[in-house]
N, C-alpha and C. Protein backbone atom coordinates (compact mmCIF):
# COMPACT_ATOMS: atom_id res chain seq x y z
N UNK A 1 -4.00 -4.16 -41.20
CA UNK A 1 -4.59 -3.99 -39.87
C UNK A 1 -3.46 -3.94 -38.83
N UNK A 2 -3.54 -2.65 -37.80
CA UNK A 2 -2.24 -2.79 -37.14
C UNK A 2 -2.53 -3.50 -35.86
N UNK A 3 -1.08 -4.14 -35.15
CA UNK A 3 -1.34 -5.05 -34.20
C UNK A 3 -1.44 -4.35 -33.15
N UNK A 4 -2.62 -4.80 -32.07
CA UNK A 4 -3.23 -3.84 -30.96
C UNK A 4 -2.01 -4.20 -30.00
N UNK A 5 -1.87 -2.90 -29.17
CA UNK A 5 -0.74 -2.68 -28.40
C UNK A 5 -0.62 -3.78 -27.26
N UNK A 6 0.28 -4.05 -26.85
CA UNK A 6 0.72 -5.25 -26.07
C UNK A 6 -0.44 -4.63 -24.43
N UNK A 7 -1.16 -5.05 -23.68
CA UNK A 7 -1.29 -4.36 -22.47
C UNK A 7 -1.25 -5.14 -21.12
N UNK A 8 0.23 -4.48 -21.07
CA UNK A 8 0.83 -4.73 -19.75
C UNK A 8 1.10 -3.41 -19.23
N UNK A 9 1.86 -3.97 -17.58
CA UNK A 9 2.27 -2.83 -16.81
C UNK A 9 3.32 -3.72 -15.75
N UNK A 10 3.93 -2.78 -15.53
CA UNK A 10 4.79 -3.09 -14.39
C UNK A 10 5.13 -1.78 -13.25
N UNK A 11 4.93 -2.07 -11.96
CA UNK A 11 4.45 -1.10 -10.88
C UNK A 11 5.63 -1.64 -9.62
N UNK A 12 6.41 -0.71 -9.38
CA UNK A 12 7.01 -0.91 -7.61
C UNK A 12 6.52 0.36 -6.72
N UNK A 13 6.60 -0.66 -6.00
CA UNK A 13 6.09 0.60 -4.70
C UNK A 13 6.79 -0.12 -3.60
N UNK A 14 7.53 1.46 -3.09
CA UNK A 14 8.38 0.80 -2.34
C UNK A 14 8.24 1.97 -0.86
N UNK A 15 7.97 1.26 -0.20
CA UNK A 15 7.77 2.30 1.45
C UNK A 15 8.76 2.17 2.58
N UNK A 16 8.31 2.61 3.91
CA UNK A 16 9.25 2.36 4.72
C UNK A 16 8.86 0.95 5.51
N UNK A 17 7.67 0.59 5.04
CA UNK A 17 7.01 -0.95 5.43
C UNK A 17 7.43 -2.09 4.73
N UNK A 18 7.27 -1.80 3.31
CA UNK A 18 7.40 -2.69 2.40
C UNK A 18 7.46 -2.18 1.12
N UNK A 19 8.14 -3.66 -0.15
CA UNK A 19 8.64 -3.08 -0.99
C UNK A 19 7.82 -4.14 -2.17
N UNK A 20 6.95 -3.88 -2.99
CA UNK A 20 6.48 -4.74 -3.74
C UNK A 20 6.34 -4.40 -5.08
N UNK A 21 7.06 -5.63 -6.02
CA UNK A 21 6.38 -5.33 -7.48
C UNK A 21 5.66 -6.11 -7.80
N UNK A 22 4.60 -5.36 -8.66
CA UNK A 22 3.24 -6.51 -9.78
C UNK A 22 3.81 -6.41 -11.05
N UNK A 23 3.94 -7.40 -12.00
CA UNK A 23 3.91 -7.01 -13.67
C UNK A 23 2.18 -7.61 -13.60
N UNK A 24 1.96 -7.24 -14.52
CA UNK A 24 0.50 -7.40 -15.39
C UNK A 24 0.70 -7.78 -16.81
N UNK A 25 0.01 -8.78 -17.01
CA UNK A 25 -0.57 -9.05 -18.32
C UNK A 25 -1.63 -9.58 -18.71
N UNK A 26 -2.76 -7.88 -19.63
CA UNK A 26 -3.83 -8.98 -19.75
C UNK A 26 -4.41 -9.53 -20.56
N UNK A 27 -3.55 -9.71 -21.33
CA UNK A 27 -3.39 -10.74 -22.80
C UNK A 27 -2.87 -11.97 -22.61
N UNK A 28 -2.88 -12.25 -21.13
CA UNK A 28 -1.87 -13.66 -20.46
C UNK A 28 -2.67 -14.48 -20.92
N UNK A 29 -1.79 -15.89 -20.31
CA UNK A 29 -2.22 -17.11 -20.28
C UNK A 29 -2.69 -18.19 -18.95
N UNK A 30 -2.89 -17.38 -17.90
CA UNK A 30 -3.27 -17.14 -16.61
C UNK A 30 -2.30 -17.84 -15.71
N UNK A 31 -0.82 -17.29 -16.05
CA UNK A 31 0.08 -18.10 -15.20
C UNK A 31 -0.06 -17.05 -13.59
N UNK A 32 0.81 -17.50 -12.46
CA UNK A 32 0.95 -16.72 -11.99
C UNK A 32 2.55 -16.66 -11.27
N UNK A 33 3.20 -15.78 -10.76
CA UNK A 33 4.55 -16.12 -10.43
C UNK A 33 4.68 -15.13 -8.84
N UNK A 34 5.03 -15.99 -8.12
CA UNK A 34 4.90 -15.01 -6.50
C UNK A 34 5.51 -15.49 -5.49
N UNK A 35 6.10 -14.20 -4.75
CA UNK A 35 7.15 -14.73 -3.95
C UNK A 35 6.45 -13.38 -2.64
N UNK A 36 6.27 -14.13 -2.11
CA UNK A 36 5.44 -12.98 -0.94
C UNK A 36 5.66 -13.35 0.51
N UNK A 37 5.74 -14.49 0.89
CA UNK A 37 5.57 -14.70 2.01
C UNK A 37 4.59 -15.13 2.76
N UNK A 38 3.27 -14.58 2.26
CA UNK A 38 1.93 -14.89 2.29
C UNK A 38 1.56 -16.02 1.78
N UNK A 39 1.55 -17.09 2.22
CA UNK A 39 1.02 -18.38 1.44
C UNK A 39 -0.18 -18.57 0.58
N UNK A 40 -1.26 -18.15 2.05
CA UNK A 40 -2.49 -17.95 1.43
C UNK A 40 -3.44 -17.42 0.63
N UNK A 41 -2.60 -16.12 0.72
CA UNK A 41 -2.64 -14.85 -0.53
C UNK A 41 -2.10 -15.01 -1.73
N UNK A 42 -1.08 -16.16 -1.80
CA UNK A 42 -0.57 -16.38 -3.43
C UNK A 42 -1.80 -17.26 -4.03
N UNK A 43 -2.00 -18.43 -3.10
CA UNK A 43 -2.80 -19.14 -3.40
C UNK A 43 -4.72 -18.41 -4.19
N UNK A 44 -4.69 -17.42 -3.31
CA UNK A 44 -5.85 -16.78 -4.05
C UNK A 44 -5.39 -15.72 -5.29
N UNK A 45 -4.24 -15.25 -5.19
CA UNK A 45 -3.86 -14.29 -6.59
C UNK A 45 -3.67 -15.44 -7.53
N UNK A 46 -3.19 -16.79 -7.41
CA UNK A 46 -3.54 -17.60 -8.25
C UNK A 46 -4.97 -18.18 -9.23
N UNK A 47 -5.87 -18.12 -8.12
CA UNK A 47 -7.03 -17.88 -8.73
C UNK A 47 -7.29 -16.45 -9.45
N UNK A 48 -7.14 -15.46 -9.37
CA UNK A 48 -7.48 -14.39 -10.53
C UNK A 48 -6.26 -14.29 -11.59
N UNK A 49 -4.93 -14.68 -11.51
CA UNK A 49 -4.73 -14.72 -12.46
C UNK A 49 -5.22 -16.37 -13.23
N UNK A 50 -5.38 -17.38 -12.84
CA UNK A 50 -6.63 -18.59 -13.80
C UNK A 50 -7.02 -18.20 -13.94
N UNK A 51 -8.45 -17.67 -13.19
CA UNK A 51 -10.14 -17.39 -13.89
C UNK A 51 -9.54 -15.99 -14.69
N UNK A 52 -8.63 -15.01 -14.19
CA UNK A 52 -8.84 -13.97 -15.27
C UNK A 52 -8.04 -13.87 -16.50
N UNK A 53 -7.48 -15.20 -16.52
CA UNK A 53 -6.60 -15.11 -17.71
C UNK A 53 -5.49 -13.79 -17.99
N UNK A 54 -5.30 -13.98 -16.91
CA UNK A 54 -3.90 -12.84 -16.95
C UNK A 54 -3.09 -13.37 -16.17
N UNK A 55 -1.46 -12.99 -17.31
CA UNK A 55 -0.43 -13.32 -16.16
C UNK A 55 -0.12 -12.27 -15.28
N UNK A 56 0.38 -13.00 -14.18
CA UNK A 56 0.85 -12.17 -12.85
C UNK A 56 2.03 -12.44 -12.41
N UNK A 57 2.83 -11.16 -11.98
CA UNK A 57 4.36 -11.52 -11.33
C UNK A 57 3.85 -10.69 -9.81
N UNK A 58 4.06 -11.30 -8.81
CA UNK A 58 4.18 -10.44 -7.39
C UNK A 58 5.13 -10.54 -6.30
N UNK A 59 5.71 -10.02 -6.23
CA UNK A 59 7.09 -10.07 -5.61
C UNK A 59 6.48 -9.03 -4.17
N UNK A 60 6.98 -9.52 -2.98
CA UNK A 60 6.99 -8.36 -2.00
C UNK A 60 7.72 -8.99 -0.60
N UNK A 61 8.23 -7.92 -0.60
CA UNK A 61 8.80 -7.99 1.26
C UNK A 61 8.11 -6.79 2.07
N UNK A 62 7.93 -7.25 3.23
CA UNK A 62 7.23 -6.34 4.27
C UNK A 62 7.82 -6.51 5.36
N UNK A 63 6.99 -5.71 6.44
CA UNK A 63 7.35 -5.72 7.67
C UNK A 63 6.12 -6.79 8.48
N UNK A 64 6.53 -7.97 8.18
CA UNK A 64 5.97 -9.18 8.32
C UNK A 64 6.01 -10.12 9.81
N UNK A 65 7.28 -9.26 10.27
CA UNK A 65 7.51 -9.82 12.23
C UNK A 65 6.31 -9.07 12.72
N UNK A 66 5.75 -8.22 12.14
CA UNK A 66 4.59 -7.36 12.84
C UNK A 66 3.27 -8.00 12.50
N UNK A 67 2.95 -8.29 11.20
CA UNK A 67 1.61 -9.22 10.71
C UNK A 67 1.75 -8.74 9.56
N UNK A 68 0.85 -9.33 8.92
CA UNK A 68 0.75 -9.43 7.47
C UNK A 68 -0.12 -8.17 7.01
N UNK A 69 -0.42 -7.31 7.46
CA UNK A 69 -1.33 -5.84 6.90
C UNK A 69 -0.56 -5.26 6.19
N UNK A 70 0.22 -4.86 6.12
CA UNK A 70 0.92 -3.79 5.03
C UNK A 70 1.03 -4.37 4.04
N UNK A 71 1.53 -6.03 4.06
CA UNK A 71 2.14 -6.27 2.87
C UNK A 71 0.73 -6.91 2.07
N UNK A 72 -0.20 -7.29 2.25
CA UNK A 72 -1.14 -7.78 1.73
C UNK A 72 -2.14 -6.67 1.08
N UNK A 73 -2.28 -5.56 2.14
CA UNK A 73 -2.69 -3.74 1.61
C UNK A 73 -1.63 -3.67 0.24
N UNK A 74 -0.35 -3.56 0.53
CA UNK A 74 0.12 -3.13 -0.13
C UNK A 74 0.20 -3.64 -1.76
N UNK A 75 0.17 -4.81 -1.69
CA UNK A 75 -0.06 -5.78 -2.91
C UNK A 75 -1.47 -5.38 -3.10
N UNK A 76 -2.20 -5.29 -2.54
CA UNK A 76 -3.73 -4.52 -3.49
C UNK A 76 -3.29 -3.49 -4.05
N UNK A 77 -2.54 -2.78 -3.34
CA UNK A 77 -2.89 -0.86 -4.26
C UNK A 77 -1.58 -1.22 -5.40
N UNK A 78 -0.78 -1.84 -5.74
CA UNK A 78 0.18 -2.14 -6.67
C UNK A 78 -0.35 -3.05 -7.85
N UNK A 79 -1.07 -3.71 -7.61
CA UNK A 79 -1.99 -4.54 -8.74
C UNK A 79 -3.04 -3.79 -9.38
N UNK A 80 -3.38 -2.96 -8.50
CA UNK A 80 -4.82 -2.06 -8.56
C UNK A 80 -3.70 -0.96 -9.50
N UNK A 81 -3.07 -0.22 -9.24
CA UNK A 81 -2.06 0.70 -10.62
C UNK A 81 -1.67 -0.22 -11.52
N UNK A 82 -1.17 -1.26 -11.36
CA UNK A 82 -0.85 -1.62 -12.72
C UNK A 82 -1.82 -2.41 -13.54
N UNK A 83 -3.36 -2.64 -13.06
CA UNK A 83 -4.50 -2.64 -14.18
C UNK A 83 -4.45 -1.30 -14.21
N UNK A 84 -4.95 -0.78 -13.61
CA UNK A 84 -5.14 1.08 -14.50
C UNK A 84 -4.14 1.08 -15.53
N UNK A 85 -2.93 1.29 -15.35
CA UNK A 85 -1.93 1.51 -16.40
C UNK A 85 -1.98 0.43 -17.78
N UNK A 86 -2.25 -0.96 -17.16
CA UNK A 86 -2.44 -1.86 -18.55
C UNK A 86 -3.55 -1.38 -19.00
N UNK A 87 -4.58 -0.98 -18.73
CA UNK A 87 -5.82 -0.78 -19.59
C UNK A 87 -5.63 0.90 -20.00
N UNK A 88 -4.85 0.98 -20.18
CA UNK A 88 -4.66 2.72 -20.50
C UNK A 88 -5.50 3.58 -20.40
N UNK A 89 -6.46 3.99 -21.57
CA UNK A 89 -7.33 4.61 -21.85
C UNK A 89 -8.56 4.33 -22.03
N UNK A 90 -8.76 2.37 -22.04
CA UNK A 90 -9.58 1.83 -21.55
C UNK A 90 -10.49 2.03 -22.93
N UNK A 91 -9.60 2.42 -24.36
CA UNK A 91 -10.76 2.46 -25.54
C UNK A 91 -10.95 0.88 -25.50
N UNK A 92 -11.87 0.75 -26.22
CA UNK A 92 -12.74 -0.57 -26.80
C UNK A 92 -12.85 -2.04 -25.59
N UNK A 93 -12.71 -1.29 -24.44
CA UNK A 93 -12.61 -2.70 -23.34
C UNK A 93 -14.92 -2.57 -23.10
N UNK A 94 -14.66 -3.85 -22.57
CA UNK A 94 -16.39 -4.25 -22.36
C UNK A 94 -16.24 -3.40 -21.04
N UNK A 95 -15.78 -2.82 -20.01
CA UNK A 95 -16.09 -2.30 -18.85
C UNK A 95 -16.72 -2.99 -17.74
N UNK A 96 -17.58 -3.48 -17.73
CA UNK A 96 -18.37 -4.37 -17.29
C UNK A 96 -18.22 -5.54 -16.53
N UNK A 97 -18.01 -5.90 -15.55
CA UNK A 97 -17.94 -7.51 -15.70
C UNK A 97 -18.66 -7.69 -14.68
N UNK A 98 -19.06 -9.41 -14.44
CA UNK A 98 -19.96 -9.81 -13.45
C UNK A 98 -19.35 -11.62 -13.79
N UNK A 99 -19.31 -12.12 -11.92
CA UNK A 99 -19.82 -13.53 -12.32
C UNK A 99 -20.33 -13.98 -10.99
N UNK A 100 -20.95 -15.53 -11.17
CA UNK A 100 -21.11 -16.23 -10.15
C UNK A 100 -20.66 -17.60 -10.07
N UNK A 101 -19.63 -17.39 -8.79
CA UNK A 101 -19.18 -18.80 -8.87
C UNK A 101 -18.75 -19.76 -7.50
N UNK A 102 -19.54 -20.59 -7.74
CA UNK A 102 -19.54 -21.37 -6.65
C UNK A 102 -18.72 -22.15 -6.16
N UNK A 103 -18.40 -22.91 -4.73
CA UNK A 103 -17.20 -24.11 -4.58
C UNK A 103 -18.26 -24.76 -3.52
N UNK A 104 -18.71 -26.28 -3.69
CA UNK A 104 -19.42 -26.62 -2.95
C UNK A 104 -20.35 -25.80 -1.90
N UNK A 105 -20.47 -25.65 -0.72
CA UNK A 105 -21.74 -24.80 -0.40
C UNK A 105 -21.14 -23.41 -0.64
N UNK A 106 -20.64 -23.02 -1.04
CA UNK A 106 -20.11 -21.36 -0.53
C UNK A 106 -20.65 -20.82 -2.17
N UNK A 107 -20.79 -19.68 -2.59
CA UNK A 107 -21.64 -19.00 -3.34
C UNK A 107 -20.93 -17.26 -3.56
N UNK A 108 -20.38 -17.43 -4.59
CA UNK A 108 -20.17 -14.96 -3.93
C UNK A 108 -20.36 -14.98 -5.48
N UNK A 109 -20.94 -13.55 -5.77
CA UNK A 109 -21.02 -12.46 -6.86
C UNK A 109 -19.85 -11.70 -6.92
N UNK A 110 -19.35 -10.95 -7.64
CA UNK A 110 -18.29 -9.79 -8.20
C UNK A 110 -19.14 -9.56 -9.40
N UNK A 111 -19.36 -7.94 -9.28
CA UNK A 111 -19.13 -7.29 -9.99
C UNK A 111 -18.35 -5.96 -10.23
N UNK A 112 -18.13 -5.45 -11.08
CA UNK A 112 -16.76 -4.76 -11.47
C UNK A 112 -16.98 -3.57 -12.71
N UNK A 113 -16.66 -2.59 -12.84
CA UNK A 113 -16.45 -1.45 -13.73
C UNK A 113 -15.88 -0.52 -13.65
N UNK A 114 -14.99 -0.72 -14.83
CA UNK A 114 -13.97 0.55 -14.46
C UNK A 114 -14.49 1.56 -15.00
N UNK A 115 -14.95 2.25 -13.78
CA UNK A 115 -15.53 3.44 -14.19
C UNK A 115 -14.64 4.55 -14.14
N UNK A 116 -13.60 4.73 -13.08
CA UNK A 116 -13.21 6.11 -13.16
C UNK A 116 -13.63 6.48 -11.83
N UNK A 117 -14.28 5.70 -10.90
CA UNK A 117 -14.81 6.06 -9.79
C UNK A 117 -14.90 5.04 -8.87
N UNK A 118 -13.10 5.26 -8.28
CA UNK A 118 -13.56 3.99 -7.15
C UNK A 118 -14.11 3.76 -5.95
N UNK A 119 -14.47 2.73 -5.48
CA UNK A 119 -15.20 2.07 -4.48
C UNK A 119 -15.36 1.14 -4.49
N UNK A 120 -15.10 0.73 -3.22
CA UNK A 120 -15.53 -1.14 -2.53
C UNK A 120 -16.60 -1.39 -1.89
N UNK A 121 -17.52 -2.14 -2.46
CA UNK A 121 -18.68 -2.45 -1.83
C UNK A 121 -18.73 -3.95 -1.25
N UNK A 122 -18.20 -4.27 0.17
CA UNK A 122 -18.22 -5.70 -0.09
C UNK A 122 -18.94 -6.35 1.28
N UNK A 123 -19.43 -7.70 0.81
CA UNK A 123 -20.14 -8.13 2.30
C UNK A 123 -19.95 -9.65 2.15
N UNK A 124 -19.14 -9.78 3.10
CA UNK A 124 -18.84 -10.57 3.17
C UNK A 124 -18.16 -11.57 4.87
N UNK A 125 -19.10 -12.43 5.28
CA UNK A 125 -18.99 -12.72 6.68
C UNK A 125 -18.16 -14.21 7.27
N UNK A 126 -17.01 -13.74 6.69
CA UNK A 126 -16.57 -14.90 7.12
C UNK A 126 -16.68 -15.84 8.47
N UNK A 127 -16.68 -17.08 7.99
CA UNK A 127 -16.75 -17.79 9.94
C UNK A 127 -15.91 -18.31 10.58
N UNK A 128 -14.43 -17.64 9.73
CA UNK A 128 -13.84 -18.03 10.79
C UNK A 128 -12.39 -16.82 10.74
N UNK A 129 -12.06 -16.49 11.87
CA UNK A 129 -11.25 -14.82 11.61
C UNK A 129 -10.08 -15.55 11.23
N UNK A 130 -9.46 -16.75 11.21
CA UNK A 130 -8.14 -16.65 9.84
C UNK A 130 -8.30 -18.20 9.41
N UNK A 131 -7.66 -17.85 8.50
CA UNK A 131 -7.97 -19.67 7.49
C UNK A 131 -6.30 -20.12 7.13
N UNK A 132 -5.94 -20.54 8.20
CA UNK A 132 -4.60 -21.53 8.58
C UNK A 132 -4.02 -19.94 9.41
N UNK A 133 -3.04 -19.46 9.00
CA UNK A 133 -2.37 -18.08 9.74
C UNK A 133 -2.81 -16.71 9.23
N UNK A 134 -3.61 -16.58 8.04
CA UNK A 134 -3.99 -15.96 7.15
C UNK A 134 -5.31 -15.07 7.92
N UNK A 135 -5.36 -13.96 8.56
CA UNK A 135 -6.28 -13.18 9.10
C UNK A 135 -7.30 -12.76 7.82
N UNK A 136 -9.04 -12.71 8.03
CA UNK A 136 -9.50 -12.87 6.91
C UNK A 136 -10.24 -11.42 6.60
N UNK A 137 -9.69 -10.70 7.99
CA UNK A 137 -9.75 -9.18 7.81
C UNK A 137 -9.52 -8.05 6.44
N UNK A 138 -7.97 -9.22 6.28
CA UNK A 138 -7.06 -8.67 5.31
C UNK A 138 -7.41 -8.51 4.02
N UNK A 139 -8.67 -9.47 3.93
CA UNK A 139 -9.40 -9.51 2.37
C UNK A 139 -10.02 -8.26 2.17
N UNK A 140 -10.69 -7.24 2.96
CA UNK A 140 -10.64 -6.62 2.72
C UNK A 140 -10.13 -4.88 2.49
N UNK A 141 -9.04 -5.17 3.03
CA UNK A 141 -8.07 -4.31 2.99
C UNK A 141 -7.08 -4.34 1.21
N UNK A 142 -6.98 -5.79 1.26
CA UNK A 142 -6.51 -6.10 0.09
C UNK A 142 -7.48 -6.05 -1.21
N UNK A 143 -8.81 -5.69 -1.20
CA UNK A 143 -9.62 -5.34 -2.20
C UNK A 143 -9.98 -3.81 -2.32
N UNK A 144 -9.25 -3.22 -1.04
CA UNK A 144 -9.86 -1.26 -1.07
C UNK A 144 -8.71 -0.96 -1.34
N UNK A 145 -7.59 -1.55 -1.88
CA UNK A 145 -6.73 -0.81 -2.04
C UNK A 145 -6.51 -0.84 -3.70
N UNK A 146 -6.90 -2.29 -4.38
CA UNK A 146 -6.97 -2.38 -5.49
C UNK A 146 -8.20 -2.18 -6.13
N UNK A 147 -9.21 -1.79 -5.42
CA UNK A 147 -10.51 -0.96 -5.91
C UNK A 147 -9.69 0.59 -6.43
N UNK A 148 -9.19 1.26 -4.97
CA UNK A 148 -9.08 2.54 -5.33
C UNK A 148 -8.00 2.40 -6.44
N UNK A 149 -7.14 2.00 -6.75
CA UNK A 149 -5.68 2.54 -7.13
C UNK A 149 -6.15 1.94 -8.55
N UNK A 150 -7.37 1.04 -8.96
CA UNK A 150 -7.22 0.46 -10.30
C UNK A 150 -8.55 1.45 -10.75
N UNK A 151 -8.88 2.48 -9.86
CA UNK A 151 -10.11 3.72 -9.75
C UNK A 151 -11.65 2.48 -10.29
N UNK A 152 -11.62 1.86 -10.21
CA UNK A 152 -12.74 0.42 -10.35
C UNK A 152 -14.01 1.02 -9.17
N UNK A 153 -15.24 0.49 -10.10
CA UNK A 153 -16.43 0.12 -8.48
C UNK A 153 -16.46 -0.94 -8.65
N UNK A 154 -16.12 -1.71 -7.52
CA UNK A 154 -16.10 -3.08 -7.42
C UNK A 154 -17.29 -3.59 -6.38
N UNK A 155 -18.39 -4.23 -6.60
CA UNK A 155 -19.37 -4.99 -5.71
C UNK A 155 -18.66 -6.35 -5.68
N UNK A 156 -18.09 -6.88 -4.46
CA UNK A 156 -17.74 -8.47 -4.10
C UNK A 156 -18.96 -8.54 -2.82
N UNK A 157 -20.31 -10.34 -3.00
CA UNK A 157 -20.82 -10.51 -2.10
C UNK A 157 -20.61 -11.74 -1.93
N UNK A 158 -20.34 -12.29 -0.35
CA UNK A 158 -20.52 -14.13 -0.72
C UNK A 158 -21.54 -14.11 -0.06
N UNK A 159 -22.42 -14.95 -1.05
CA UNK A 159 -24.14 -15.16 -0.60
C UNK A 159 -24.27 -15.94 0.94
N UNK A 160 -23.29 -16.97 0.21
CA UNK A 160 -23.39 -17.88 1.66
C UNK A 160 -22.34 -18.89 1.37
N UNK A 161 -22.04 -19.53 2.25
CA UNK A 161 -20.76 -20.29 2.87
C UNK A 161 -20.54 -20.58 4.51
N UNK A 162 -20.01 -22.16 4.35
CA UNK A 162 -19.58 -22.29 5.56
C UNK A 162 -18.34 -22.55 5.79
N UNK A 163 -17.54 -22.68 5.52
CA UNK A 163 -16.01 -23.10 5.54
C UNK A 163 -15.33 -21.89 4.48
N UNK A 164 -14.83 -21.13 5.43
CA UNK A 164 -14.11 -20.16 5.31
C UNK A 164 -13.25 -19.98 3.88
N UNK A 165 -12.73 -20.90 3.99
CA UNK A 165 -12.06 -21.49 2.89
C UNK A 165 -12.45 -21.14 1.58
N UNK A 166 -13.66 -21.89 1.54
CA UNK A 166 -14.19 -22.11 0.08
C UNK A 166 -14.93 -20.49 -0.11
N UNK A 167 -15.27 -19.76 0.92
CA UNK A 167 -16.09 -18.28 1.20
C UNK A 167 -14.78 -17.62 0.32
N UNK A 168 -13.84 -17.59 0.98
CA UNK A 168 -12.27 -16.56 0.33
C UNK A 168 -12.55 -17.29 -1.27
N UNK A 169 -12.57 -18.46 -1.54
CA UNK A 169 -11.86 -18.83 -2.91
C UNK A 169 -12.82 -18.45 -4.40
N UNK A 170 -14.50 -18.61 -3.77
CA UNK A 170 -15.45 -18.55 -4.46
C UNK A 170 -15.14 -17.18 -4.63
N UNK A 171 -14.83 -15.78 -3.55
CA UNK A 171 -14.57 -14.34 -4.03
C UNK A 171 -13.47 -13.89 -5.27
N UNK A 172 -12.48 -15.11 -4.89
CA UNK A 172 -11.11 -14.36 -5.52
C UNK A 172 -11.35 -14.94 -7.00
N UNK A 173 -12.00 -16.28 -7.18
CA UNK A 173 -12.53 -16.74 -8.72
C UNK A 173 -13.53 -16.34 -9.18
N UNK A 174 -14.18 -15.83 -8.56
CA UNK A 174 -15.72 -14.58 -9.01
C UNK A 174 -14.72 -13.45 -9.66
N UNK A 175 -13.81 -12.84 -8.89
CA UNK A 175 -13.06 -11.36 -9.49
C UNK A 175 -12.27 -11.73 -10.35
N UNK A 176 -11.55 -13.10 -10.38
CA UNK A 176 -10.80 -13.15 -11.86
C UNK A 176 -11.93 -12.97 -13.00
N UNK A 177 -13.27 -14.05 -12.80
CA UNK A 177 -13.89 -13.45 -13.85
C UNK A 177 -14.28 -13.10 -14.71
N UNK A 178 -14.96 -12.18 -13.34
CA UNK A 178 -15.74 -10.50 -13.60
C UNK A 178 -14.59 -9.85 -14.38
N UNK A 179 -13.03 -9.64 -13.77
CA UNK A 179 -12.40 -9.12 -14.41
C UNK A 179 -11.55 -9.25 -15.59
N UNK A 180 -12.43 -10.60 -16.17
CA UNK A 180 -11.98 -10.87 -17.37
C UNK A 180 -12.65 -10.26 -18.51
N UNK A 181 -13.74 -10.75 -17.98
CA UNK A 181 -15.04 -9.91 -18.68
C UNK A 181 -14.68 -8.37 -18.87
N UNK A 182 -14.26 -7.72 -18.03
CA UNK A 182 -14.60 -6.27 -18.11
C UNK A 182 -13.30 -5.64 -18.94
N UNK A 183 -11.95 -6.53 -18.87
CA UNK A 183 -11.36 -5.95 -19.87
C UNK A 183 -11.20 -6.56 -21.41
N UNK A 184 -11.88 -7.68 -21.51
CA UNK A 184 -12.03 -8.08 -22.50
C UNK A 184 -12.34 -7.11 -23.87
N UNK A 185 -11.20 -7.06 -24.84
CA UNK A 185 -11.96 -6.08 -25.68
C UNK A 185 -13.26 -6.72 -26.62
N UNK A 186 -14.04 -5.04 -26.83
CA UNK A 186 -15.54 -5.39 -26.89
C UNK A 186 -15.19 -5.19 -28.62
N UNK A 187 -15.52 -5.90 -29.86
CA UNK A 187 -14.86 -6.00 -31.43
C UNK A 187 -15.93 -4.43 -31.65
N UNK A 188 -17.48 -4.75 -31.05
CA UNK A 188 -18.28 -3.40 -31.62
C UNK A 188 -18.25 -2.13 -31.39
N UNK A 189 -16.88 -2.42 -30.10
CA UNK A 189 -16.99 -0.99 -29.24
C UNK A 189 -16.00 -0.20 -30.70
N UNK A 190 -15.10 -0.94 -31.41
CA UNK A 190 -14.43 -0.62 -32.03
C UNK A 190 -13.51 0.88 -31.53
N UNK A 191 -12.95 0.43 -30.58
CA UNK A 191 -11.74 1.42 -30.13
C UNK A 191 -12.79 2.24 -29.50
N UNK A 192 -13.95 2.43 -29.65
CA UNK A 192 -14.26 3.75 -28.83
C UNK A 192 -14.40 4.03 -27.03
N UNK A 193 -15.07 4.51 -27.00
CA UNK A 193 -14.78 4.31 -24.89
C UNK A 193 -16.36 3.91 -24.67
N UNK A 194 -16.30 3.39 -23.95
CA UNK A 194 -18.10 3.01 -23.34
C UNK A 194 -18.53 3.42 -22.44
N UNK A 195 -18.57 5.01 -22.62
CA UNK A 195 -19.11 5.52 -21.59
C UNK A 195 -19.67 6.98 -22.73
N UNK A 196 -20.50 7.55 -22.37
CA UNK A 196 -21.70 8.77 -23.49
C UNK A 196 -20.68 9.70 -22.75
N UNK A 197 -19.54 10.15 -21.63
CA UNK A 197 -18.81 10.74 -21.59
C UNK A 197 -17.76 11.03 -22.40
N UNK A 198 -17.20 10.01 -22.74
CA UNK A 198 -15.94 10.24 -24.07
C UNK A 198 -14.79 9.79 -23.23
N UNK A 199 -15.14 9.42 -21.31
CA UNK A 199 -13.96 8.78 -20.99
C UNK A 199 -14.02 8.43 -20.05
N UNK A 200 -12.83 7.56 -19.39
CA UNK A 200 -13.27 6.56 -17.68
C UNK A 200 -12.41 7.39 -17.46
């Protein structure tokens, strides 16, 4: 029986804003390793690489005397290519994922499929516009960029929440996951693709 291919990726993207690399692994052990600048944003890529059991490397410098938008955008669409690229061809993965997970009152859904057709569907009302320096705008900027670039439809909802806080954390441990689930390989799919197309 031959041994299934290692699936990782490693992605730089480098602009006149900012310069960031992701490695991926999603055969990890849900470490995560990050040097960003962004406090609050490591702290939640920490949660998807835990709940999704993948390791993560994220390295980035930006143009950060200005605010944190580029570089937090930019770390979506670089994570978002290097799942596409780790999941290659996407034979025998479950596609699929979904969870629900709660942190005291706060409540959100993710669901997730790499279909081949991206889009961000998300609703989500935070109550308070930043949680310590962290603008909470940015969440979703930082999910349309790794919707499109990982070509995913991604549904993120937080049902309800009051403390901002726990609203961001319940999203980012819902998408680890969902997105554990969905690349998890499926033993019955047996290499084939799960889709009556023949491909994502």
């Amino acid at each position: 029986m031959s041994t299934p291919a290692p699936r990782r990726a490693s992605i730089t993207r480098d602009t006149s804003e900012t310069r960031v690399r992701v490695s991926v692994d999603l055969d990890g052990s849900g470490t995560l390793t990050a040097e960003t600048g962004v406090p609050f944003l490591e702290h939640m890529l920490d949660q998807i690489a835990r709940h999704g059991m993948i390791d993560l490397e994220v390295h980035a410098e930006g143009d950060r005397h200005i605010d944190d938008h580029h570089t937090v955008e930019d770390i979506g669409i670089t994570l978002g290519q290097a799942l596409l690229e780790a999941l290659g061809d996407k034979r025998g993965i479950t596609r699929y994922g979904h969870a629900y997970v709660p942190l005291d009152e706060a409540l959100s859904r993710v669901v997730i499929d790499f279909s081949g057709r991206p889009g961000l569907y998300m609703q989500a009302d935070f109550t308070s516009e930043r949680i310590g320096s962290f603008d909470t705008q940015l969440f979703r900027e930082f999910f349309t960029g790794l919707a499109s670039h990982a070509r995913a439809t991604l549904h993120l909802d937080n049902l309800r929440g009051i403390n901002a806080h726990h609203q961001a954390e319940t999203l980012f441990k819902a998408f680890g996951r969902a997105l554990r689930m969905a690349v998890e390989p499926d033993e019955r799919m047996a290499g084939r693709i799960a889709s009556t197309k023949g491909s994502l």
